[in-house]
N, C-alpha and C. Protein backbone atom coordinates (compact mmCIF):
# COMPACT_ATOMS: atom_id res chain seq x y z
N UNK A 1 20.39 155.34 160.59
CA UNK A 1 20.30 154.29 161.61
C UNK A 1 20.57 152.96 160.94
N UNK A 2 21.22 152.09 161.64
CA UNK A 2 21.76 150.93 161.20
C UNK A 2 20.54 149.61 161.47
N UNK A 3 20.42 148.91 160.78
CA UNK A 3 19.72 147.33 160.90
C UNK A 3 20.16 146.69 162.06
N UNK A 4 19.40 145.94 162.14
CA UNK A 4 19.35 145.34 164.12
C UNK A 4 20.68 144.06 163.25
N UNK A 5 20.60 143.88 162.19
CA UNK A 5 21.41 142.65 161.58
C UNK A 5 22.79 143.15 160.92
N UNK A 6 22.94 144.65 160.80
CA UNK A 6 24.16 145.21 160.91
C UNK A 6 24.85 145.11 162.34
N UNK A 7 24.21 145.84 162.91
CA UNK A 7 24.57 145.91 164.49
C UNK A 7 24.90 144.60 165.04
N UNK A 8 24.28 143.54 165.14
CA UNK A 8 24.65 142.07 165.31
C UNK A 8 25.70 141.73 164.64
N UNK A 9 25.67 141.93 163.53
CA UNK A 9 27.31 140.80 162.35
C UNK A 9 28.37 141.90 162.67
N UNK A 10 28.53 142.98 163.41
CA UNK A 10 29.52 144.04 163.30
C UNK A 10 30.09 144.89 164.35
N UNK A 11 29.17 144.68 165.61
CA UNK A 11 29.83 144.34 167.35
C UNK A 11 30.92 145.06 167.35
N UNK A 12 31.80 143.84 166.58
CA UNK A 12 33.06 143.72 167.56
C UNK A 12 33.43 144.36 166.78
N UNK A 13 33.66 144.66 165.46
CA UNK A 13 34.80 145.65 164.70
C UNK A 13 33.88 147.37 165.21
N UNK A 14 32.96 147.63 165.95
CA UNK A 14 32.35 148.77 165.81
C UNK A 14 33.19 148.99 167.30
N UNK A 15 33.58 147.95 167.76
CA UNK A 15 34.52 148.38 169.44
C UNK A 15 35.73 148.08 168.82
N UNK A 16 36.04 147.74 167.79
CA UNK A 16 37.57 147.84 167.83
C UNK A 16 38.13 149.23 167.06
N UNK A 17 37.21 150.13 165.96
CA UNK A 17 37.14 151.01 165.79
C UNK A 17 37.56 152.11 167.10
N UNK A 18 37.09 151.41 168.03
CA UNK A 18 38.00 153.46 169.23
C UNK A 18 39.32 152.23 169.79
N UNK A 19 39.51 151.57 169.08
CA UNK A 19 41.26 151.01 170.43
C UNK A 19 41.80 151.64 168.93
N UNK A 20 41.79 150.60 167.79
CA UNK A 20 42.33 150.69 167.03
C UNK A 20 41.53 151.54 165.40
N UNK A 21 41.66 152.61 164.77
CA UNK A 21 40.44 153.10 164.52
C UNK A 21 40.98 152.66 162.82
N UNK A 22 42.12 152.34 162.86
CA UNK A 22 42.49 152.33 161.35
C UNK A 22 42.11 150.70 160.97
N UNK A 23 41.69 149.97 161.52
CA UNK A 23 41.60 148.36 161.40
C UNK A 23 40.30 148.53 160.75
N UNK A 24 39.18 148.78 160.97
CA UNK A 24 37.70 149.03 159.55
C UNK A 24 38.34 149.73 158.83
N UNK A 25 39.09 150.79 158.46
CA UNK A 25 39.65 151.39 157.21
C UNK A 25 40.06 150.26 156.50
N UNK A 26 41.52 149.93 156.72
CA UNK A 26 42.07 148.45 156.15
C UNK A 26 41.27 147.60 155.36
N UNK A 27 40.50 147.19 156.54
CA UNK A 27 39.65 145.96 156.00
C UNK A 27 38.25 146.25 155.01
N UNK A 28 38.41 147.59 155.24
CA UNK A 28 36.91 148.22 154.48
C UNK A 28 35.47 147.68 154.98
N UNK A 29 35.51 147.48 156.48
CA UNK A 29 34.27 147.44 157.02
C UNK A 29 33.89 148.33 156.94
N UNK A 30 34.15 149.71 157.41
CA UNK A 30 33.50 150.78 156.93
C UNK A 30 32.86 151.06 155.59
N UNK A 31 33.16 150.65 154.52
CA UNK A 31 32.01 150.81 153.35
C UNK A 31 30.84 149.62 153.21
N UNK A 32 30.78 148.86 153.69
CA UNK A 32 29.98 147.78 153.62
C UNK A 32 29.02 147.75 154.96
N UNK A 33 29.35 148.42 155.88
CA UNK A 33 28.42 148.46 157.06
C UNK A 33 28.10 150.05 158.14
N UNK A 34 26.93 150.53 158.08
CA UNK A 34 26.78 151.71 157.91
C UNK A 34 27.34 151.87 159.70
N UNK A 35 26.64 150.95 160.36
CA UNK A 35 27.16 151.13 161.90
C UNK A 35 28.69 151.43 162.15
N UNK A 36 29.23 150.37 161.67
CA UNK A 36 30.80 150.06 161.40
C UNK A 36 31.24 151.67 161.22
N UNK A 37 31.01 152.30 159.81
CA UNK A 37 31.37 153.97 159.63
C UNK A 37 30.95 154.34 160.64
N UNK A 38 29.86 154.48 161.23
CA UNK A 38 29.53 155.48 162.66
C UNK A 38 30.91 155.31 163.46
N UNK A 39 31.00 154.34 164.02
CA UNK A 39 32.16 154.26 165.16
C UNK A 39 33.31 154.41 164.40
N UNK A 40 33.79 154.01 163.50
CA UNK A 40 34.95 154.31 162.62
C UNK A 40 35.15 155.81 162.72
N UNK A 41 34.26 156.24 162.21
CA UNK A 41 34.50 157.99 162.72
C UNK A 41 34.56 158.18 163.89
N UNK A 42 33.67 157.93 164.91
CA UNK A 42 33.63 158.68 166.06
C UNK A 42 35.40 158.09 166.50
N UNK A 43 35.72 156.64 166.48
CA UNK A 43 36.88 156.44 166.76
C UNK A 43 38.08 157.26 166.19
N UNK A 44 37.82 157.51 164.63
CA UNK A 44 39.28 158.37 164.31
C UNK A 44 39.43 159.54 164.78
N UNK A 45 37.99 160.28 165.09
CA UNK A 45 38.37 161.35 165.53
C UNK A 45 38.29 161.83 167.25
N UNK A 46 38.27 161.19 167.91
CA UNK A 46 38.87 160.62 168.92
C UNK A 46 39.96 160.34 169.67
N UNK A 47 40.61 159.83 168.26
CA UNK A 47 42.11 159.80 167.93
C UNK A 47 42.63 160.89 167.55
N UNK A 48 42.04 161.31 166.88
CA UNK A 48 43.09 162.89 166.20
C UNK A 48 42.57 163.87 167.19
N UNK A 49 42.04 164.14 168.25
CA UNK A 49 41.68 164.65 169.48
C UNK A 49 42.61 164.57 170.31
N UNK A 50 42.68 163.00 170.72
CA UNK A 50 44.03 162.88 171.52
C UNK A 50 45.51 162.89 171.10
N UNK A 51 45.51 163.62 170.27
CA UNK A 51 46.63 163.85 169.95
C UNK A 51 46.66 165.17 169.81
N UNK A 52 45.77 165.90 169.28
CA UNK A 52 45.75 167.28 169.42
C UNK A 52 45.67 167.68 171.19
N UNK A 53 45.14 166.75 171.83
CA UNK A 53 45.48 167.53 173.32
C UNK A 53 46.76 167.10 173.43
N UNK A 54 47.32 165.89 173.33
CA UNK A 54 48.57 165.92 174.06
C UNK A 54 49.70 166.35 173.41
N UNK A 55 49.90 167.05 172.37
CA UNK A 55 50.62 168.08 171.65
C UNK A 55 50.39 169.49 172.77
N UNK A 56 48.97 169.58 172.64
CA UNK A 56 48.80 171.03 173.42
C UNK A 56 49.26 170.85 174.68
N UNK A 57 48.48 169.59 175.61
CA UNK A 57 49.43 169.18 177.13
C UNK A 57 51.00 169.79 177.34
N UNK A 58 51.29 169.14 176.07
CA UNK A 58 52.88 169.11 176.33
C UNK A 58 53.53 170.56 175.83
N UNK A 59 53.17 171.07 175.37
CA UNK A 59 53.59 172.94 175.13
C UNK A 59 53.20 173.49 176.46
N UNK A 60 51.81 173.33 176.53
CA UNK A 60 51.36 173.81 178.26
C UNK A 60 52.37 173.90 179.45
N UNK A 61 52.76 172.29 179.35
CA UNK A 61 53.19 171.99 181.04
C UNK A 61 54.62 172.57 180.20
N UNK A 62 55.43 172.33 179.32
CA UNK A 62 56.78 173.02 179.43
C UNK A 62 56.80 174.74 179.93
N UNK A 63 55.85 175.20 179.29
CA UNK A 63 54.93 176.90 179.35
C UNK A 63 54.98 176.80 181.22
N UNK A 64 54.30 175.85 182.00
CA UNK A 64 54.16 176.10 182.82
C UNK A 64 55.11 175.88 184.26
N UNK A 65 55.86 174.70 183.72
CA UNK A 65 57.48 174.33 184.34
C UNK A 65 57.99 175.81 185.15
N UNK A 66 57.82 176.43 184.18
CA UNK A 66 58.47 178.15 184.69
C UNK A 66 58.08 178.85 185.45
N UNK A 67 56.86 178.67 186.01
CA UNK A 67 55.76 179.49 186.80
C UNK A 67 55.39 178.72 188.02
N UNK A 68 56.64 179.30 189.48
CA UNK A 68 56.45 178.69 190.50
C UNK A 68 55.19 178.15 191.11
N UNK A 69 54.70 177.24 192.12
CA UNK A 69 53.78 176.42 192.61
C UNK A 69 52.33 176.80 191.66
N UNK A 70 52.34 177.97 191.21
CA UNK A 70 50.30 177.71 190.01
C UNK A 70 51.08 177.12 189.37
N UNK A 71 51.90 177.08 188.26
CA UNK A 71 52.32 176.43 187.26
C UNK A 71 52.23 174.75 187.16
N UNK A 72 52.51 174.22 188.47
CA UNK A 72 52.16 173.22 189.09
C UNK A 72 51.00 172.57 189.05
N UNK A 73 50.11 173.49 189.82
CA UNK A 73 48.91 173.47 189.78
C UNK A 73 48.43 173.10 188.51
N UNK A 74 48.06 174.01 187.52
CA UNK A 74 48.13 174.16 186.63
C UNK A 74 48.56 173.01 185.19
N UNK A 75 49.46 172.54 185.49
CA UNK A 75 50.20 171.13 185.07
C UNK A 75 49.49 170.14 185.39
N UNK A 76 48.96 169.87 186.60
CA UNK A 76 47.93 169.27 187.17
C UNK A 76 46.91 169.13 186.62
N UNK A 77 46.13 170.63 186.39
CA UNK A 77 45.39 170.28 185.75
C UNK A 77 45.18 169.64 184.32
N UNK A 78 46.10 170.27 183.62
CA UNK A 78 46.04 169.85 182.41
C UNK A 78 46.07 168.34 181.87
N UNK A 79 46.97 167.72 183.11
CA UNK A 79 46.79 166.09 182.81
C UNK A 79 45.56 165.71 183.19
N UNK A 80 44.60 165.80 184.37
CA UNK A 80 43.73 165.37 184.52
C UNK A 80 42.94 166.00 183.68
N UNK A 81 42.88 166.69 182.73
CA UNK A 81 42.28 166.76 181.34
C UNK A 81 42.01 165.73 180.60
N UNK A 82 43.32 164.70 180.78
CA UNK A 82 43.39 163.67 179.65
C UNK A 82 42.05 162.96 179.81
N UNK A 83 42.09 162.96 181.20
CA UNK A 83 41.15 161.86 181.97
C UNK A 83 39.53 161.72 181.12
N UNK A 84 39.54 163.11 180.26
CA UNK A 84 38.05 163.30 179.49
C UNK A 84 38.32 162.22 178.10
N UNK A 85 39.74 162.34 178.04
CA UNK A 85 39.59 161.46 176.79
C UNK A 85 39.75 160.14 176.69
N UNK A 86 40.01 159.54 178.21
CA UNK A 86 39.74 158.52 178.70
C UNK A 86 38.36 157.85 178.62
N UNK A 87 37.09 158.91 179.56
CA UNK A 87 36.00 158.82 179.61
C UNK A 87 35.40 158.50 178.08
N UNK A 88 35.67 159.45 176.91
CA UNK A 88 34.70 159.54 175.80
C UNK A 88 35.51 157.94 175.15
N UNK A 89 36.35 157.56 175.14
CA UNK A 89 36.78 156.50 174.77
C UNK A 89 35.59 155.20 175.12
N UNK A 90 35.60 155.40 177.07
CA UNK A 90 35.04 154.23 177.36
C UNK A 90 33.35 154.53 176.51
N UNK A 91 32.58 155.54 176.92
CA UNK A 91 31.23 155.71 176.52
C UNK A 91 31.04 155.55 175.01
N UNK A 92 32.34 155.51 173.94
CA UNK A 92 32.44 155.14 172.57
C UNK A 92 31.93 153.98 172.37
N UNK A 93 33.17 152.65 173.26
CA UNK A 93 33.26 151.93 173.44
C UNK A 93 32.19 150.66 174.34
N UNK A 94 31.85 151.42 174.69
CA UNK A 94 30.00 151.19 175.67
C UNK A 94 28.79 151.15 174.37
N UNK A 95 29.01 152.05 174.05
CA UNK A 95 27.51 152.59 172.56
C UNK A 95 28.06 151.19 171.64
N UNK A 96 29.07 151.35 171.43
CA UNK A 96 28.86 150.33 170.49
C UNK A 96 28.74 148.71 170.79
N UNK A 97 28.62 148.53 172.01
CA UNK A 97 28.83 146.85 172.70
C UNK A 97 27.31 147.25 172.56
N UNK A 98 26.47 148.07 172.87
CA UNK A 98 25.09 148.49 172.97
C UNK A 98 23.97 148.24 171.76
N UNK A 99 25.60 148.37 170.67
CA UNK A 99 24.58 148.71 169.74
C UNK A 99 23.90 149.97 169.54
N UNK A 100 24.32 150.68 170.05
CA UNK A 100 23.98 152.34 169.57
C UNK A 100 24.77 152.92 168.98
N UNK A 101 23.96 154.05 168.17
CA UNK A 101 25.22 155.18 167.37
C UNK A 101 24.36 156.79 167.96
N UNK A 102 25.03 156.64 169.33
CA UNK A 102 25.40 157.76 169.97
C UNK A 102 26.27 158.47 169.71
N UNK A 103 26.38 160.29 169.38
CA UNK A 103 27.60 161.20 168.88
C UNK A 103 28.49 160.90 170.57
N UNK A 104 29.98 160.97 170.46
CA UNK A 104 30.00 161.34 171.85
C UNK A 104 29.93 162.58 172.16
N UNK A 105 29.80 162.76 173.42
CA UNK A 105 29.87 164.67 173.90
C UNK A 105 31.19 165.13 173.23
N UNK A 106 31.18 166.84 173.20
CA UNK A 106 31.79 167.59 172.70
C UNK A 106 32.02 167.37 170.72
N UNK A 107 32.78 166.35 170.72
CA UNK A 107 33.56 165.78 169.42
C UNK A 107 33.15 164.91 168.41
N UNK A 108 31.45 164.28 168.66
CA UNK A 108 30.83 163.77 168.17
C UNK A 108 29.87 163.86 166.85
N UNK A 109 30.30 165.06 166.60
CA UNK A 109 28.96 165.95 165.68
C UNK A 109 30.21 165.90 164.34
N UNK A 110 31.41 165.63 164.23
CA UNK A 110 33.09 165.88 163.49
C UNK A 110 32.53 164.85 162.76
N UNK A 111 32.27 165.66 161.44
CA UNK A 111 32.40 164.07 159.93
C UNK A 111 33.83 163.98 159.78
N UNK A 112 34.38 162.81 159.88
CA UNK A 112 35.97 162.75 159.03
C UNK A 112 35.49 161.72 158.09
N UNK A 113 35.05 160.36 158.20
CA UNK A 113 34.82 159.29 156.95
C UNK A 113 33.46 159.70 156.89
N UNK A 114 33.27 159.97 155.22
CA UNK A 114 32.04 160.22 154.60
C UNK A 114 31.45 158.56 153.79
């Protein structure tokens, strides 16, 4: 758990961690502020999430192009999938204006920066 005086001096790089997750790497906020690493992780991997779905999205819906009206369906669904990685973005992005180091659901428990 982080200091009420970490959490205060480090806000804003702990929300800029899920837009942009490589900007505390760079600057090495992440070794100097323990909050900062919390969201730094939860943000990179977040990132390497959404990209692992929309790699998979996009094999899917070509997979499913072929497979009259379910396929459709189906395509459908898979984008409004994204919509989860929309959500865990904003609730990232919420915890840390908060000042919390909440895991997010599903993907939250993933060490990538030690």
């Amino acid at each position: 758990m982080s200091s009420a005086e970490d959490v205060q001096a480090n806000k804003g790089m702990a929300i800029i961690a899920y837009i942009l997750f490589f900007v505390p790497l760079i600057a090495g906020t992440h070794k100097t502020s323990p909050f900062v690493k919390f969201h730094t992780n939860q943000g990179t991997v977040l990132f390497i999430a959404g990209i692992a779905y929309g790699v998979a999205a996009s094999i899917l819906q070509v997979i499913f192009a072929f497979i009259p009206v379910i396929g459709g369906i189906l395509s459908l669904l898979v984008s409004l999938c994204g919509l989860a990685w929309l959500v865990l973005l904003i609730l990232g992005i919420v915890n840390a204006a908060n000042g919390e180091e909440k895991p997010l659901p599903v993907i939250g428990n993933i060490q990538i920066i030690k």
